[in-house]
PDB file of N, CA and C in Angstrom:
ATOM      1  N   UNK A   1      -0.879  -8.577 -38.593  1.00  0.00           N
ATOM      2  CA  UNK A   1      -2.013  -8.967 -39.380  1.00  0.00           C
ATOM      3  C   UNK A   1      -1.923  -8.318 -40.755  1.00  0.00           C
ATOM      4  N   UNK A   2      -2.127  -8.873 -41.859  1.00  0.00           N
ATOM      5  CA  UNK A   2      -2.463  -8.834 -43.340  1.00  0.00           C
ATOM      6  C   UNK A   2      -3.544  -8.841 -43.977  1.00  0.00           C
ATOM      7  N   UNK A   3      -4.359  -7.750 -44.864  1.00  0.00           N
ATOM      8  CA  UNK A   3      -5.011  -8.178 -45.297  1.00  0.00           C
ATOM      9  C   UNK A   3      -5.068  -8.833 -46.594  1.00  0.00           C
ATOM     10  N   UNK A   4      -6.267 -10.066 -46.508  1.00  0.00           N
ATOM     11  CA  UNK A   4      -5.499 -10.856 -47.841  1.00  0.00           C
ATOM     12  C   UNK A   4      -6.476 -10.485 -49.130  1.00  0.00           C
ATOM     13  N   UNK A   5      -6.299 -10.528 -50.475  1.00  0.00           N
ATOM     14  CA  UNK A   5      -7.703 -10.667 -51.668  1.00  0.00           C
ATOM     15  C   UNK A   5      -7.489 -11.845 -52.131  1.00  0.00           C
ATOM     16  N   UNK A   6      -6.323 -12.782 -52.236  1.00  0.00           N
ATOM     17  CA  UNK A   6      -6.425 -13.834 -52.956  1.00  0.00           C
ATOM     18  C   UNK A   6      -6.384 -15.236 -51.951  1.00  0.00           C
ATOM     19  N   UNK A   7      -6.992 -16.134 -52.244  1.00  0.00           N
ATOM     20  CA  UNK A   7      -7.069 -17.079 -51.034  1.00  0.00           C
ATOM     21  C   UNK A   7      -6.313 -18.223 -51.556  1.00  0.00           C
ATOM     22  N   UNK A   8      -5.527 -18.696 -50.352  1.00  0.00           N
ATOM     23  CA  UNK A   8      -4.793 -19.766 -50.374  1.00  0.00           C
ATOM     24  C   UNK A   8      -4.895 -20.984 -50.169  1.00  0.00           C
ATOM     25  N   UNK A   9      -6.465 -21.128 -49.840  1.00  0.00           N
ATOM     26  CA  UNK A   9      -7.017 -22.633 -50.175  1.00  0.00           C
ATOM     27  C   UNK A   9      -8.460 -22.687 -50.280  1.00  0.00           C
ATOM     28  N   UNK A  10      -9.104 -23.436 -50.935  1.00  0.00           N
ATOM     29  CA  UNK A  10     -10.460 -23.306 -51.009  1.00  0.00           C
ATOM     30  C   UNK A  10     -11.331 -23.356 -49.548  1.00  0.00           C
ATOM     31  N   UNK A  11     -10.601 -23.865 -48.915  1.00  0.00           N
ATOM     32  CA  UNK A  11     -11.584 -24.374 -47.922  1.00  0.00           C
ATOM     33  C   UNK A  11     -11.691 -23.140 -47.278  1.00  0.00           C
ATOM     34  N   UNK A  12     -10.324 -22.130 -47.353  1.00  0.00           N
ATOM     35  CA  UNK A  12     -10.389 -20.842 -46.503  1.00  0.00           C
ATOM     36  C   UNK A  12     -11.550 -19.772 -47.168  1.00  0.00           C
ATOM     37  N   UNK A  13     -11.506 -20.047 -48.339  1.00  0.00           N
ATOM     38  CA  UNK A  13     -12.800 -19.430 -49.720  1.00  0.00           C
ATOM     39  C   UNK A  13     -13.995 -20.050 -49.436  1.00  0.00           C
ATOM     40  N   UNK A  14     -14.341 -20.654 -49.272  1.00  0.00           N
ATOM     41  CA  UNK A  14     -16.013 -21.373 -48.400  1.00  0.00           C
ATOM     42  C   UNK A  14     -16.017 -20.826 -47.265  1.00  0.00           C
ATOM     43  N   UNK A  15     -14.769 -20.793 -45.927  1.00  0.00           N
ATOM     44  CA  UNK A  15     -15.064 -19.915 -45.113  1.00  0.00           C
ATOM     45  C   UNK A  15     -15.466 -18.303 -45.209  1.00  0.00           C
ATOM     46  N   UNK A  16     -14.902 -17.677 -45.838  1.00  0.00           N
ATOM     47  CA  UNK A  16     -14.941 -16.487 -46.040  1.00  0.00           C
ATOM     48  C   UNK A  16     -16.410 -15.881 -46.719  1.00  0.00           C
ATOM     49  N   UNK A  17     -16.993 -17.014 -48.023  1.00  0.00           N
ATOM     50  CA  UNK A  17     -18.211 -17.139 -48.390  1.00  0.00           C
ATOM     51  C   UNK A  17     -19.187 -17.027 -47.242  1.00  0.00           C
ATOM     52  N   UNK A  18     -18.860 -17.965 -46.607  1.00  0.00           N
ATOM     53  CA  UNK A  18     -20.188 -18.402 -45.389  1.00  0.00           C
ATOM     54  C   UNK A  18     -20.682 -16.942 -44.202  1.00  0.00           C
ATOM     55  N   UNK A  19     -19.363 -16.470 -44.368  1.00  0.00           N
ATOM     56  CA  UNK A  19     -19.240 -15.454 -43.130  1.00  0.00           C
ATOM     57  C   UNK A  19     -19.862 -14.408 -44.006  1.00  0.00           C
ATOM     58  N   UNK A  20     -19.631 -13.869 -45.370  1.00  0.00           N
ATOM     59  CA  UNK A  20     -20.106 -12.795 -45.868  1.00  0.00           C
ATOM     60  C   UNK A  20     -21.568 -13.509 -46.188  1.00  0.00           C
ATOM     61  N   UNK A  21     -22.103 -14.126 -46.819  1.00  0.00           N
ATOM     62  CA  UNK A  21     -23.183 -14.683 -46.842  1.00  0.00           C
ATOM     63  C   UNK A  21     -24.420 -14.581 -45.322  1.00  0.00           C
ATOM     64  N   UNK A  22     -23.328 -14.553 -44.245  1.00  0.00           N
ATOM     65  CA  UNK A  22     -24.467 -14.513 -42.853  1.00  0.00           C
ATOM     66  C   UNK A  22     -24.690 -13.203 -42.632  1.00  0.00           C
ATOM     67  N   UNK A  23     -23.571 -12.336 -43.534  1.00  0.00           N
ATOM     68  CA  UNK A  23     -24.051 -10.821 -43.250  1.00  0.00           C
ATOM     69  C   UNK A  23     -25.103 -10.395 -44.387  1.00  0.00           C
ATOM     70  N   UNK A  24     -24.690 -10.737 -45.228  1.00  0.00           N
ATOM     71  CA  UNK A  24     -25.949 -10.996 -46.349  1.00  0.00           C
ATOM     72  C   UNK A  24     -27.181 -10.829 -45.588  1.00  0.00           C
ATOM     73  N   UNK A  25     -27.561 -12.081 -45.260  1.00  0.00           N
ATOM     74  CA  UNK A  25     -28.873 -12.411 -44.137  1.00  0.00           C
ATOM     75  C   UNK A  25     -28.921 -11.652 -43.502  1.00  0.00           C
ATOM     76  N   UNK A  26     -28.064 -11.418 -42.783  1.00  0.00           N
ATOM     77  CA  UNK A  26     -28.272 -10.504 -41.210  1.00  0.00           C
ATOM     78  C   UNK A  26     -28.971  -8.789 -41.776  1.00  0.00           C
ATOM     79  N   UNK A  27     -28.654  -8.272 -43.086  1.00  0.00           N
ATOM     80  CA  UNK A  27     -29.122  -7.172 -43.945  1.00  0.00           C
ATOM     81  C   UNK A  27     -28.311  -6.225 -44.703  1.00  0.00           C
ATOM     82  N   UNK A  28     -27.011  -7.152 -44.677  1.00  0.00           N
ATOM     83  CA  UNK A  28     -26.299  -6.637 -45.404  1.00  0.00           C
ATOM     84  C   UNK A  28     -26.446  -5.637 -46.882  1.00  0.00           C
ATOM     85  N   UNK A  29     -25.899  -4.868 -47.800  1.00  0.00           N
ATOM     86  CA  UNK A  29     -25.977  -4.684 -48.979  1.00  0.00           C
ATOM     87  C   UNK A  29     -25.201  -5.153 -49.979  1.00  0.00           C
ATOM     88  N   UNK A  30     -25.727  -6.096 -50.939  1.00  0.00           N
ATOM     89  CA  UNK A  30     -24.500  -6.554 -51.813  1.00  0.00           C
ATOM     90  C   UNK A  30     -24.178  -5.607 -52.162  1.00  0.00           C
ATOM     91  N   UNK A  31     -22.465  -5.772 -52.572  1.00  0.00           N
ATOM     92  CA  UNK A  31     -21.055  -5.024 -52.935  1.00  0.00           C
ATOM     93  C   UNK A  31     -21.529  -5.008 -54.656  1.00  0.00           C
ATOM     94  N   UNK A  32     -22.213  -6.035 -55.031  1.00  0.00           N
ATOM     95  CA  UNK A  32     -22.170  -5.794 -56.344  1.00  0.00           C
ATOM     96  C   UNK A  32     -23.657  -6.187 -56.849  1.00  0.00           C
ATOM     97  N   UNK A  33     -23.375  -5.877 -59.050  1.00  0.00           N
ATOM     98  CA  UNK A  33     -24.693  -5.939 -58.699  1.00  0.00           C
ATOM     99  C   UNK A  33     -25.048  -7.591 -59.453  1.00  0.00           C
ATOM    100  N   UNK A  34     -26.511  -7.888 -59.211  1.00  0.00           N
ATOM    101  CA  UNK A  34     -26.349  -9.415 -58.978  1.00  0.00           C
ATOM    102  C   UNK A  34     -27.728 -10.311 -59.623  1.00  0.00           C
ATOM    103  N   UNK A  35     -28.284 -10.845 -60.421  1.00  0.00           N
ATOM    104  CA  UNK A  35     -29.393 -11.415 -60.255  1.00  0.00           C
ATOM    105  C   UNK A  35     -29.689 -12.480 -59.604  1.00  0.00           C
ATOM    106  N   UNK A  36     -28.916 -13.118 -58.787  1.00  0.00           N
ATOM    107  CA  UNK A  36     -29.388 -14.351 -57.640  1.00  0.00           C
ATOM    108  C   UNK A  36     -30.076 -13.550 -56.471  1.00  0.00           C
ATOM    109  N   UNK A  37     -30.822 -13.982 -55.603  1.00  0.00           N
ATOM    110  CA  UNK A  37     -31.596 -13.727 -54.685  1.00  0.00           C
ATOM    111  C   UNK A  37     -31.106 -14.270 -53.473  1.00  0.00           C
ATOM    112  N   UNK A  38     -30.256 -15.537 -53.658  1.00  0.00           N
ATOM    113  CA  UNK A  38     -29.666 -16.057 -52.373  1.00  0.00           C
ATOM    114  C   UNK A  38     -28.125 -15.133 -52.258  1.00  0.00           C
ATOM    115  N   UNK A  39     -27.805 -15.547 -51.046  1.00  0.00           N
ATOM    116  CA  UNK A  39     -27.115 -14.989 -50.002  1.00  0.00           C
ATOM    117  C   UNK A  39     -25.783 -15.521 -50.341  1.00  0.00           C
ATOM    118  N   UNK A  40     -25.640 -17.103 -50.624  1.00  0.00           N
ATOM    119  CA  UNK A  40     -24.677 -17.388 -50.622  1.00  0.00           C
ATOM    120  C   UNK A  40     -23.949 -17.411 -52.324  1.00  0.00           C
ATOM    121  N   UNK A  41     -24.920 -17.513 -53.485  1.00  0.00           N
ATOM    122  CA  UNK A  41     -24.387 -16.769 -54.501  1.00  0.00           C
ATOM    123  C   UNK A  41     -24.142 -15.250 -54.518  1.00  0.00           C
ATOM    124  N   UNK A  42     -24.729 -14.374 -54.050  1.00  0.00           N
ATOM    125  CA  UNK A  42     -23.958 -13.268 -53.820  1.00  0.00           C
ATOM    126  C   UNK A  42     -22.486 -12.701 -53.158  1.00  0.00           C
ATOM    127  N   UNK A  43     -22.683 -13.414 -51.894  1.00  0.00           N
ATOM    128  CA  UNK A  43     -21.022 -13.894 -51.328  1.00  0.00           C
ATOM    129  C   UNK A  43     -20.221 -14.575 -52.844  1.00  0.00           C
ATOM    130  N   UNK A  44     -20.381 -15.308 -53.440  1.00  0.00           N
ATOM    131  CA  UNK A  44     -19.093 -16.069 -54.358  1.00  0.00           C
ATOM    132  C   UNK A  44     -19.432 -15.032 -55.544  1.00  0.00           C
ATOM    133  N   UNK A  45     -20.191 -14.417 -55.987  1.00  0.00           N
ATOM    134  CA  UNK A  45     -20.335 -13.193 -56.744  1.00  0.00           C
ATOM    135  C   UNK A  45     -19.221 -12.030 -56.482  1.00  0.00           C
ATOM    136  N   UNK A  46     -19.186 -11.574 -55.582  1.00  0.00           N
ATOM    137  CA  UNK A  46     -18.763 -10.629 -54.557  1.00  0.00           C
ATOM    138  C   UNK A  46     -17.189 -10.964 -54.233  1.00  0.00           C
ATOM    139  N   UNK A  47     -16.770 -12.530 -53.743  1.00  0.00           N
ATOM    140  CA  UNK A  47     -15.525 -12.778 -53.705  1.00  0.00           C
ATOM    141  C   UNK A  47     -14.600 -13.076 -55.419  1.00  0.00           C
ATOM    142  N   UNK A  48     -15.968 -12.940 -56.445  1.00  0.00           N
ATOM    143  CA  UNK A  48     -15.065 -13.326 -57.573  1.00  0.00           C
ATOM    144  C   UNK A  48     -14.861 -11.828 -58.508  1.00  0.00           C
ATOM    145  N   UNK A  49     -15.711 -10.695 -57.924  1.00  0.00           N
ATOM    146  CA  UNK A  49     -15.017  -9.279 -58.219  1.00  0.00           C
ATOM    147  C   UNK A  49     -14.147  -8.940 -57.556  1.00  0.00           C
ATOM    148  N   UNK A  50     -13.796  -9.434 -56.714  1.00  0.00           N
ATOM    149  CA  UNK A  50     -12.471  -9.142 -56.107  1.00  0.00           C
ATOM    150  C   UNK A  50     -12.959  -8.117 -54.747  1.00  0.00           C
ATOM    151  N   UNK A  51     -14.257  -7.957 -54.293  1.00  0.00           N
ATOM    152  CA  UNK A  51     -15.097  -7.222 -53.667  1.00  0.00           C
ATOM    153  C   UNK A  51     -14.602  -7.152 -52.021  1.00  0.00           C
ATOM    154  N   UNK A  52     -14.275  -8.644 -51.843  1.00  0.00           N
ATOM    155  CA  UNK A  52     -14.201  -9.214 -50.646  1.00  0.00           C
ATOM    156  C   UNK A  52     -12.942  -8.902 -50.215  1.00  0.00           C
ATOM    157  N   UNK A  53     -12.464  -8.770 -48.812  1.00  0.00           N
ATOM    158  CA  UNK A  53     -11.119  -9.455 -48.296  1.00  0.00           C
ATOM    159  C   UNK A  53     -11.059 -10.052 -47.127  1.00  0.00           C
ATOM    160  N   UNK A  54      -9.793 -10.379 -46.692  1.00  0.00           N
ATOM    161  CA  UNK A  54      -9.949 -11.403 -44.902  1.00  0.00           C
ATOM    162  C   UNK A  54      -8.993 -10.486 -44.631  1.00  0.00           C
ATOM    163  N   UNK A  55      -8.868 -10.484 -43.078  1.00  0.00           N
ATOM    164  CA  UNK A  55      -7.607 -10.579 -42.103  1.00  0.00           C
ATOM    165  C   UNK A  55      -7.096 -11.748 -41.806  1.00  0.00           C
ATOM    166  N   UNK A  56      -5.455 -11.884 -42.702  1.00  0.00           N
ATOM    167  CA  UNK A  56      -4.642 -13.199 -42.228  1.00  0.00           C
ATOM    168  C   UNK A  56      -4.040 -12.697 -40.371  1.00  0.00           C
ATOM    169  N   UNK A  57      -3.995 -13.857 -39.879  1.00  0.00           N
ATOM    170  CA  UNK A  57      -3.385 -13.227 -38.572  1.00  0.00           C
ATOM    171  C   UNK A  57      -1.508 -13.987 -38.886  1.00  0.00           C
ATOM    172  N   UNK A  58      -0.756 -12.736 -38.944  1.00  0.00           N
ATOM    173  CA  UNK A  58       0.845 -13.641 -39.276  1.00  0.00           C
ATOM    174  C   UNK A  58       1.088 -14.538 -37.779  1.00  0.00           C
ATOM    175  N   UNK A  59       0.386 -14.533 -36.855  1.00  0.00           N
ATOM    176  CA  UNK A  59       0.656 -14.908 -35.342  1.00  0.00           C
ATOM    177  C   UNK A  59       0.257 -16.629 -35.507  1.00  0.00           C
ATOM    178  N   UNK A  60       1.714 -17.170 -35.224  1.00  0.00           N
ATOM    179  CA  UNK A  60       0.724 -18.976 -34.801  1.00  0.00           C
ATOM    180  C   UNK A  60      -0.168 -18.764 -33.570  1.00  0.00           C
ATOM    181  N   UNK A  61      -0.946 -19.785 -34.338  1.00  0.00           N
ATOM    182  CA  UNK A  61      -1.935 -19.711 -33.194  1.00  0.00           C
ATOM    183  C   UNK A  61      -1.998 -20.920 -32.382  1.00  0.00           C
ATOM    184  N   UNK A  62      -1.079 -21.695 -32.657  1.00  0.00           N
ATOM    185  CA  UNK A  62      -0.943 -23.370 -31.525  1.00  0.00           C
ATOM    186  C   UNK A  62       0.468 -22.375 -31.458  1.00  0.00           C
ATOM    187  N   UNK A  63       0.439 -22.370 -29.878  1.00  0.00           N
ATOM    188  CA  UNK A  63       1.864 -22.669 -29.067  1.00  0.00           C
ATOM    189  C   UNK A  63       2.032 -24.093 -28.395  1.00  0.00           C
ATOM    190  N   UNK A  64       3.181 -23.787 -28.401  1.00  0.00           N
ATOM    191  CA  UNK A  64       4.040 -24.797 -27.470  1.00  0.00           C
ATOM    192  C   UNK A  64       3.767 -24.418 -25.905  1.00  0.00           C
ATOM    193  N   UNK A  65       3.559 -25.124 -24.731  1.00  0.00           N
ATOM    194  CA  UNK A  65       3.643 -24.433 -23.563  1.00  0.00           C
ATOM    195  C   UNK A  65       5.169 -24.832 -23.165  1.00  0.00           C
ATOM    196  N   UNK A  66       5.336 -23.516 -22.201  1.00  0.00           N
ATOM    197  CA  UNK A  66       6.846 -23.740 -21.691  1.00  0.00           C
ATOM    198  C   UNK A  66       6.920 -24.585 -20.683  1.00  0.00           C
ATOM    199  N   UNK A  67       7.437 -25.426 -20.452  1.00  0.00           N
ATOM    200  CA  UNK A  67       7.366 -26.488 -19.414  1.00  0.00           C
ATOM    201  C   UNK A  67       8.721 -26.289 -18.572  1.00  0.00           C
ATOM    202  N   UNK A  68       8.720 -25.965 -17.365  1.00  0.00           N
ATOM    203  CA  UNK A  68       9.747 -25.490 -16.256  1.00  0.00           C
ATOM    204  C   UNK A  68       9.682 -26.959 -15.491  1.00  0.00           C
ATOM    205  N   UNK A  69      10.842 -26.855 -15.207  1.00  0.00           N
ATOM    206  CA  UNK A  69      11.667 -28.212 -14.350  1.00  0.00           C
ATOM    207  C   UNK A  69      12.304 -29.563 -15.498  1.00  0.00           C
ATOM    208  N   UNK A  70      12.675 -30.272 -14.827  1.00  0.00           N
ATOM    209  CA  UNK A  70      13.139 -31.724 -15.770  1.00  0.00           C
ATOM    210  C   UNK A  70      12.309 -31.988 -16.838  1.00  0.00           C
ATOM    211  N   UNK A  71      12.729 -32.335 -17.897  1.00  0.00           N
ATOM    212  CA  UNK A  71      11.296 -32.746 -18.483  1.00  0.00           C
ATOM    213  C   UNK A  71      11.255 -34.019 -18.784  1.00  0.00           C
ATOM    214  N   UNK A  72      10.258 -34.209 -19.426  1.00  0.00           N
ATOM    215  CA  UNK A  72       9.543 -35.782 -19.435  1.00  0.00           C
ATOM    216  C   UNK A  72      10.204 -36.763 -19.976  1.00  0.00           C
ATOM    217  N   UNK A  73      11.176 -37.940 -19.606  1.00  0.00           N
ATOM    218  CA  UNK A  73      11.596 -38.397 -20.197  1.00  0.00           C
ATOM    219  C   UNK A  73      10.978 -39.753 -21.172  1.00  0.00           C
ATOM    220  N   UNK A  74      11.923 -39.866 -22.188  1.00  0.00           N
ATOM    221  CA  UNK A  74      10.766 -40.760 -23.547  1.00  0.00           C
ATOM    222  C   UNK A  74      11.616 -42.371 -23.148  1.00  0.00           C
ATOM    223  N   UNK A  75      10.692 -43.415 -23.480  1.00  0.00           N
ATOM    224  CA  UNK A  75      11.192 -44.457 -22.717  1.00  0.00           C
ATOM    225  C   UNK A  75      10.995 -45.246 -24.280  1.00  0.00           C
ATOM    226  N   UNK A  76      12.413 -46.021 -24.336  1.00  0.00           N
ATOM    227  CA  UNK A  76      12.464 -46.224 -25.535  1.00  0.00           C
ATOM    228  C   UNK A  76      12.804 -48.092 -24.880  1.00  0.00           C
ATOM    229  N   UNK A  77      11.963 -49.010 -25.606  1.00  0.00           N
ATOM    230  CA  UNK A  77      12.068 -50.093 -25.914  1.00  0.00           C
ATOM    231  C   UNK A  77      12.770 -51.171 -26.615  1.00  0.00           C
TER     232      UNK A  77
END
């Protein structure tokens, strides 16, 4: 595992928002300082000082299963 500061796709940057944002709520303390009142501008506040980070996991996470005996044969037309 890695930790990351720069994100490699937005969509992973909305995740990361959302999750610091629910700690926000939950009673978190913003990391920085801020005049929005919501939760989720403070999260993109916070990820754009560089405040924030993730854990990448280097591990795939879809395996293959090992399949023991003959295997399946493909029937071609």
């Amino acid at each position: 595992m890695t930790i990351e500061t720069s994100f490699d796709s937005n969509y992973r940057k909305v995740l990361v928002a959302a999750r610091r944002a629910r700690q926000l709520q939950n009673g978190s303390q913003a990391l920085v300082p801020t005049r929005s009142s919501k939760a989720c501008r403070i999260a993109q506040d916070e990820i754009d000082a560089g405040k924030i980070a993730y854990v990448k996991n280097d591990q795939a996470e879809v395996t293959k299963p090992l399949v023991e005996g003959p295997a399946i044969p493909i029937l071609l037309s």
